[in-house]
N, C-alpha and C. Protein backbone atom coordinates (compact mmCIF):
# COMPACT_ATOMS: atom_id res chain seq x y z
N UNK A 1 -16.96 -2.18 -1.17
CA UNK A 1 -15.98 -1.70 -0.22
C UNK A 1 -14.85 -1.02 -1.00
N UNK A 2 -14.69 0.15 -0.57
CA UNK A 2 -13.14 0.81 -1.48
C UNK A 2 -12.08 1.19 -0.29
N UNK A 3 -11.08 0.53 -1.03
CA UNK A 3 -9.78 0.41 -0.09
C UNK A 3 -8.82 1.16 -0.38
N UNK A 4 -8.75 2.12 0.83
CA UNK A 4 -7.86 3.53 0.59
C UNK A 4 -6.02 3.01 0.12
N UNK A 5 -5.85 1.82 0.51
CA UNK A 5 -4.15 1.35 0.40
C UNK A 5 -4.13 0.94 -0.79
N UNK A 6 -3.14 1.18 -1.60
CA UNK A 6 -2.78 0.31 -3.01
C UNK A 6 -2.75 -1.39 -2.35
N UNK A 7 -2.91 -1.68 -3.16
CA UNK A 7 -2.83 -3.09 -3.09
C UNK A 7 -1.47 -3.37 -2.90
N UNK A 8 -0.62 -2.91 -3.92
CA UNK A 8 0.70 -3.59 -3.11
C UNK A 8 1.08 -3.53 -2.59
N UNK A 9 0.92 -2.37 -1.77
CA UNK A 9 1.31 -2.00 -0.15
C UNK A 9 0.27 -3.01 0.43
N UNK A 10 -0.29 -3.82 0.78
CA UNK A 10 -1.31 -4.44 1.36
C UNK A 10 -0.15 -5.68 1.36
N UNK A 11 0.67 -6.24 -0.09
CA UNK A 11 1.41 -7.11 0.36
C UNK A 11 2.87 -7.22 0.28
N UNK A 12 2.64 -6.70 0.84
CA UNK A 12 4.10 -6.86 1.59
C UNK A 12 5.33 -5.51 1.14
N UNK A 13 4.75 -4.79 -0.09
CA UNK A 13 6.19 -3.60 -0.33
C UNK A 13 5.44 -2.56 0.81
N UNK A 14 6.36 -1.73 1.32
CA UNK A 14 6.58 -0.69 2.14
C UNK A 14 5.40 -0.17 2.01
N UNK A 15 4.20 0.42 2.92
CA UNK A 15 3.24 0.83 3.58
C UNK A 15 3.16 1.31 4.92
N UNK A 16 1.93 2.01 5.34
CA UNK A 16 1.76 2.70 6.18
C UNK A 16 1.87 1.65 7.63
N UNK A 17 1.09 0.41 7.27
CA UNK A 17 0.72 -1.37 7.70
C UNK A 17 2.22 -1.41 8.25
N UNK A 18 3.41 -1.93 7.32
CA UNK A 18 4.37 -2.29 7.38
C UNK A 18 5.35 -2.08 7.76
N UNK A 19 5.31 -0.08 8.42
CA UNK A 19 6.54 0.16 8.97
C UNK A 19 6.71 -0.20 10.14
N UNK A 20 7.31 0.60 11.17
CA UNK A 20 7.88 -0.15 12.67
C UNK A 20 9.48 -0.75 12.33
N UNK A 21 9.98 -0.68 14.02
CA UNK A 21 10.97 -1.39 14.04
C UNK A 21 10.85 -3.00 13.99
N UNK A 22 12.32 -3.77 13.76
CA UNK A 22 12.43 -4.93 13.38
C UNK A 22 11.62 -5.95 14.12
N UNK A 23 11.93 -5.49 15.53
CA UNK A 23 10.78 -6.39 16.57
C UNK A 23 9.83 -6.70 16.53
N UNK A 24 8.61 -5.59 16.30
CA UNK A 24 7.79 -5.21 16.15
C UNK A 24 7.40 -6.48 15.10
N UNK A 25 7.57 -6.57 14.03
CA UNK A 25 7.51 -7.38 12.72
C UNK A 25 7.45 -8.51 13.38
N UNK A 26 8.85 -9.07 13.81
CA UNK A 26 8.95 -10.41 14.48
C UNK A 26 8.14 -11.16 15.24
N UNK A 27 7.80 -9.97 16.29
CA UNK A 27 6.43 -10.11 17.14
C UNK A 27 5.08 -10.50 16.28
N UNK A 28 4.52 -9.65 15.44
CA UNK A 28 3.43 -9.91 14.66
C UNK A 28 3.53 -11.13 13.69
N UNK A 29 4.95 -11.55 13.20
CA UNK A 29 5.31 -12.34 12.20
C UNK A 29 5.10 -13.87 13.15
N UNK A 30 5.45 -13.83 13.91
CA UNK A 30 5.84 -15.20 15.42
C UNK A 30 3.99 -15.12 16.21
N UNK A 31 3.50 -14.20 16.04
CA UNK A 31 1.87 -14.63 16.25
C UNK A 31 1.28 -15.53 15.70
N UNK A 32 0.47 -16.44 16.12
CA UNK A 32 -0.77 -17.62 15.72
C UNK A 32 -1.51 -16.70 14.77
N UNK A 33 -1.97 -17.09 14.22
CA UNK A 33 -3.39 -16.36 13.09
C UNK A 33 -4.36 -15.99 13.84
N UNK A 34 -4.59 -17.20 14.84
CA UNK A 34 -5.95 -16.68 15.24
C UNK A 34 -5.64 -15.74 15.96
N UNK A 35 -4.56 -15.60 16.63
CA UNK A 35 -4.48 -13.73 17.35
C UNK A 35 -4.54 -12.85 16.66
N UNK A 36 -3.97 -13.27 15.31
CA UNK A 36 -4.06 -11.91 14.29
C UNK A 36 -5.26 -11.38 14.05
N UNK A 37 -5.86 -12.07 13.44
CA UNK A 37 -7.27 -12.24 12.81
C UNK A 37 -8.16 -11.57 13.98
N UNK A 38 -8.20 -12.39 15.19
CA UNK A 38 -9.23 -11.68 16.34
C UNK A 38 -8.74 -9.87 16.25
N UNK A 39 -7.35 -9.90 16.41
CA UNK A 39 -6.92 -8.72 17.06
C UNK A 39 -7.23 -7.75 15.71
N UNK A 40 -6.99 -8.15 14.42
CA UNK A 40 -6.94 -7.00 13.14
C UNK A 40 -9.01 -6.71 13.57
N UNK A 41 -9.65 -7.85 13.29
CA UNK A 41 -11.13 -7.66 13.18
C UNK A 41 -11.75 -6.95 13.84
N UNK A 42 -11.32 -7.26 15.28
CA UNK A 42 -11.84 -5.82 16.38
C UNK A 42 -11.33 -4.77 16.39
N UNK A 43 -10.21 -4.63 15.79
CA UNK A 43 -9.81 -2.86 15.74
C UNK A 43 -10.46 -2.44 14.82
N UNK A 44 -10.65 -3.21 13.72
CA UNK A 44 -11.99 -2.25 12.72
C UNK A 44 -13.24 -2.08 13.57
N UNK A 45 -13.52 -3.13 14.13
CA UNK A 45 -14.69 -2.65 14.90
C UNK A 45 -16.06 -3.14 14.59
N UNK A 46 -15.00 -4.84 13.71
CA UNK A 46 -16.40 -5.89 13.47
C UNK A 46 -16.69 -6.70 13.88
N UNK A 47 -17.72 -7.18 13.68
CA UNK A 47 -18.39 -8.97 14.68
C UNK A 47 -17.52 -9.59 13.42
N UNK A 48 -17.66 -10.94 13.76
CA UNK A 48 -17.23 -12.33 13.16
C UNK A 48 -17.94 -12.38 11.56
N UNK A 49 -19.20 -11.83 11.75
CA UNK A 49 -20.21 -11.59 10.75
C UNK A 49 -19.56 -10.45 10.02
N UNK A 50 -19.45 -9.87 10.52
CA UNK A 50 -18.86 -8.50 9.20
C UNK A 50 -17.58 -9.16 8.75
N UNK A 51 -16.74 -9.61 9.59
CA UNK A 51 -15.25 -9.94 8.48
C UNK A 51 -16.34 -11.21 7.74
N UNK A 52 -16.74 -11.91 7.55
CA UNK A 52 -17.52 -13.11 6.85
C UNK A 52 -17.94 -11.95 5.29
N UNK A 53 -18.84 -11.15 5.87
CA UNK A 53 -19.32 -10.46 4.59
C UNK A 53 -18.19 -9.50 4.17
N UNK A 54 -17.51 -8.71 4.62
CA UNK A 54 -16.63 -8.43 3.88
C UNK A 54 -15.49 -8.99 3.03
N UNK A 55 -15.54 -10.67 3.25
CA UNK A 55 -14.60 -11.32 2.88
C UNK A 55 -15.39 -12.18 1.30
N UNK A 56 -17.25 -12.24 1.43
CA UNK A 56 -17.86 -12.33 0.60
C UNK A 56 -17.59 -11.32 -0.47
N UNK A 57 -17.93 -9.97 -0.18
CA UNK A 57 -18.02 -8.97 -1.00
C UNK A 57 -16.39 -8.88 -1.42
N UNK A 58 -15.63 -8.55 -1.24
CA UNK A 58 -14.43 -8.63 -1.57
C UNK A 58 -13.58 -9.86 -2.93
N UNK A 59 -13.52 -11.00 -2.79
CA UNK A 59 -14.12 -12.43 -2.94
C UNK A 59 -15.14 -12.62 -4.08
N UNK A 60 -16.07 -12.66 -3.83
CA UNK A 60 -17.01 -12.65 -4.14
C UNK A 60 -17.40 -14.38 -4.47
N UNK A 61 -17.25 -14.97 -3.14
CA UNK A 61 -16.71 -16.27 -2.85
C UNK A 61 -18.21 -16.68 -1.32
N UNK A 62 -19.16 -17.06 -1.57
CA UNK A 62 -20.37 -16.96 -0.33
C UNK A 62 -20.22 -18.03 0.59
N UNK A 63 -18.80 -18.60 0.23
CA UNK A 63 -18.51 -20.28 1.04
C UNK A 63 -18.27 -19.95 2.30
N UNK A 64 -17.69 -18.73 2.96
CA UNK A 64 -16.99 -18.07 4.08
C UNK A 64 -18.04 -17.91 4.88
N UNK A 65 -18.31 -18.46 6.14
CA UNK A 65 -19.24 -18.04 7.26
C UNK A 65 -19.12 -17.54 8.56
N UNK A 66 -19.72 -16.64 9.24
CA UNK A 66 -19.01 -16.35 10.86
C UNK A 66 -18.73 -17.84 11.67
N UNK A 67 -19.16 -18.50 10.94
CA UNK A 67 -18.72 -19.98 12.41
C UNK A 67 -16.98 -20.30 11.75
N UNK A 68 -16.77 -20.29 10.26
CA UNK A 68 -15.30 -20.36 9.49
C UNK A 68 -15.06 -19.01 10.49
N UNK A 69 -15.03 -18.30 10.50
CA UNK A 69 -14.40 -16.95 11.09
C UNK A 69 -14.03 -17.46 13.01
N UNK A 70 -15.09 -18.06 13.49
CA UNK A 70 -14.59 -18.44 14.92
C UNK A 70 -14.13 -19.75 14.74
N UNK A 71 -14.06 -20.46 14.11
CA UNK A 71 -13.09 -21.59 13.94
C UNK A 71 -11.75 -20.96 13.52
N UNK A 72 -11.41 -20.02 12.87
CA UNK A 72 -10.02 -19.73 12.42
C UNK A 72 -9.58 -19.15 13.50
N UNK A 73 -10.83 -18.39 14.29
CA UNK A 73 -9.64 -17.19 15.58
C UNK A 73 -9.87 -18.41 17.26
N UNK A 74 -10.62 -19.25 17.24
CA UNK A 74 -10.17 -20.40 17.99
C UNK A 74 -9.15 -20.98 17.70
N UNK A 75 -8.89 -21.29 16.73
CA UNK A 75 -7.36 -22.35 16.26
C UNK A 75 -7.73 -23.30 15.92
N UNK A 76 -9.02 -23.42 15.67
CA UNK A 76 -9.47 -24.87 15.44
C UNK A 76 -9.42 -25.27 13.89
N UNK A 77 -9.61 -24.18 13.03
CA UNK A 77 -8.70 -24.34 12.12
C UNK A 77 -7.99 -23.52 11.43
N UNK A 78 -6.97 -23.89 10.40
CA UNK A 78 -6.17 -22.60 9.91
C UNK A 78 -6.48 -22.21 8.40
N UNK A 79 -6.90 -20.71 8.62
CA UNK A 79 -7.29 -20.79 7.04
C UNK A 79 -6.24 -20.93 5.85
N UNK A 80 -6.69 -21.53 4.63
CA UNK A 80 -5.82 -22.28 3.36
C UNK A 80 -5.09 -20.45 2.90
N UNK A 81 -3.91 -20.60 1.42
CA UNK A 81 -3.79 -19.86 1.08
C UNK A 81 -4.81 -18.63 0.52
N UNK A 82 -5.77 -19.73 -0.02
CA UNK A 82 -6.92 -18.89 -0.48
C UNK A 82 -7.64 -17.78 0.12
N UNK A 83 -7.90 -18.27 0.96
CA UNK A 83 -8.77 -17.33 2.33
C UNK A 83 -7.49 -16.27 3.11
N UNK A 84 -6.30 -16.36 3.31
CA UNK A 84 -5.49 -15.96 3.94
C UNK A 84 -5.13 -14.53 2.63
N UNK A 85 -5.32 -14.78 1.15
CA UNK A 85 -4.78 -13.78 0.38
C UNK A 85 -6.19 -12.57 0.47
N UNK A 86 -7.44 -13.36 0.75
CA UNK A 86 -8.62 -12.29 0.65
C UNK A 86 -8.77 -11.57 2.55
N UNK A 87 -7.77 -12.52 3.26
CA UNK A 87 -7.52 -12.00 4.79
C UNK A 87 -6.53 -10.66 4.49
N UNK A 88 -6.01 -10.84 3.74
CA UNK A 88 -4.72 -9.39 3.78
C UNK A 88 -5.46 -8.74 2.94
N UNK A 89 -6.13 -8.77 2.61
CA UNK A 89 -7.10 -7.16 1.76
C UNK A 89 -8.02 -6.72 2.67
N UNK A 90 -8.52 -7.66 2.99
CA UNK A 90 -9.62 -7.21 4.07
C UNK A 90 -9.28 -6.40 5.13
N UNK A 91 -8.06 -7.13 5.48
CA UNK A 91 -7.67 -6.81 6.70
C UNK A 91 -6.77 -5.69 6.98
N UNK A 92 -6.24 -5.10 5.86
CA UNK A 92 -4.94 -4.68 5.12
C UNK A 92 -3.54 -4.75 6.00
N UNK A 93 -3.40 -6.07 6.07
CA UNK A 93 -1.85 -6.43 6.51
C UNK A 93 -1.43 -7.12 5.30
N UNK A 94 -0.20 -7.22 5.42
CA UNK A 94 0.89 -8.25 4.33
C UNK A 94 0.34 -9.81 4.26
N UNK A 95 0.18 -10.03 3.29
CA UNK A 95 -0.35 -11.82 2.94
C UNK A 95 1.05 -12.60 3.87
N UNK A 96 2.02 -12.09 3.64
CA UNK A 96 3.36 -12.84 4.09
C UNK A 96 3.03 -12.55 5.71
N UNK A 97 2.87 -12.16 6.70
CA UNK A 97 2.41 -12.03 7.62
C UNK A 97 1.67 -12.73 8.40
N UNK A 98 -0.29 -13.34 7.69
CA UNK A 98 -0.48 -14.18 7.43
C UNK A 98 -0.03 -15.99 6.80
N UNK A 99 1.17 -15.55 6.02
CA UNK A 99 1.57 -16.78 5.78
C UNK A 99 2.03 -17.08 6.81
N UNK A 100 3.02 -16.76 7.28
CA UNK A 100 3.69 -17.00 8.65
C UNK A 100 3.33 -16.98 9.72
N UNK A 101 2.14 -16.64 10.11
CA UNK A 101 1.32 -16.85 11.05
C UNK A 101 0.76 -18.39 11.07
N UNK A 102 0.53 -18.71 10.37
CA UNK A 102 -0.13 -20.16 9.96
C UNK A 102 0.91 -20.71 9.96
N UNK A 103 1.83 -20.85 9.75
CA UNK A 103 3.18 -21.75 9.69
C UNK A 103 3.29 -21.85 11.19
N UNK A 104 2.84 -21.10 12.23
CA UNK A 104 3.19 -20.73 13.66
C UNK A 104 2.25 -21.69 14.10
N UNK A 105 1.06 -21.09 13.61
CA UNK A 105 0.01 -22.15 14.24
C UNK A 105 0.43 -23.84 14.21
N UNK A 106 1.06 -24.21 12.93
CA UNK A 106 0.88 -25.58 12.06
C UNK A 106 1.70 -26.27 13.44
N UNK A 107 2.95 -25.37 13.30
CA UNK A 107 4.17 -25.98 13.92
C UNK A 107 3.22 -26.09 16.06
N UNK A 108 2.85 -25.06 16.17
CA UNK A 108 2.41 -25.01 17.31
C UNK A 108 1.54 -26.27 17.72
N UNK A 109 0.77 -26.36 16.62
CA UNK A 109 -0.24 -27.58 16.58
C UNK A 109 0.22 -29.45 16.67
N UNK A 110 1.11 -28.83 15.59
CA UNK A 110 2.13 -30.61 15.97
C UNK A 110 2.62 -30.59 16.95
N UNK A 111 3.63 -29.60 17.81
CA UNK A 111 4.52 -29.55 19.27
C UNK A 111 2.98 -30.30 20.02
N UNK A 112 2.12 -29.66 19.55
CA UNK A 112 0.72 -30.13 20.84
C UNK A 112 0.49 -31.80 20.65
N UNK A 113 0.45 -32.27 19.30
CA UNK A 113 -0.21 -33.34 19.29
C UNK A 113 0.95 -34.60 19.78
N UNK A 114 2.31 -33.75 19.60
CA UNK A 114 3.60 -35.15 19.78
C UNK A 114 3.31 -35.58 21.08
């Protein structure tokens, strides 16, 4: 796979990904993962199976499966740092984006279980 964005525009310095007004950010930043994740994967225009293999090939890591892929965009679980840094290449959004998405979920998840 060759990826037209520099990499460091992928995390987090100024990119094509990253502009928009402040809201905009907030909005995407204050999203669950699994909205992210569903919503980035279908605008490329893949099954569950293609982000899986592109996250293999990328990676080069064969632990990642489409059922990990519908467990992360269910909520059922949240992917670790690991998987979340090969999610912002893949995906080409900001890792910090992802981080904070999962922090959304975490917190969302305890409000549920209190």
């Amino acid at each position: 796979m060759i990826l037209s964005t520099p990499i460091r525009e992928r995390h987090g310095t100024p990119g094509p990904h990253t502009t928009g007004d402040a809201a905009g950010k907030a909005d995407r930043a204050a999203a669950e993962i699994r909205s992210l994740l569903a919503e980035r994967r279908m605008a490329k225009g893949w099954s569950q199976c293609d982000l899986a293999h592109e996250l293999f090939a990328l990676s080069g890591n064969s632990s990642v499966t489409r059922e990990d892929i519908s467990r992360w965009e269910r909520g059922k679980r949240i992917p670790g740092p690991y998987w979340r840094h090969w999610l912002s290449d893949v995906l080409d959004m900001p890792c910090h984006t992802l981080d904070v998405a999962a922090c959304v979920a975490r917190e969302h998840r305890r409000a549920r279980d209190d």
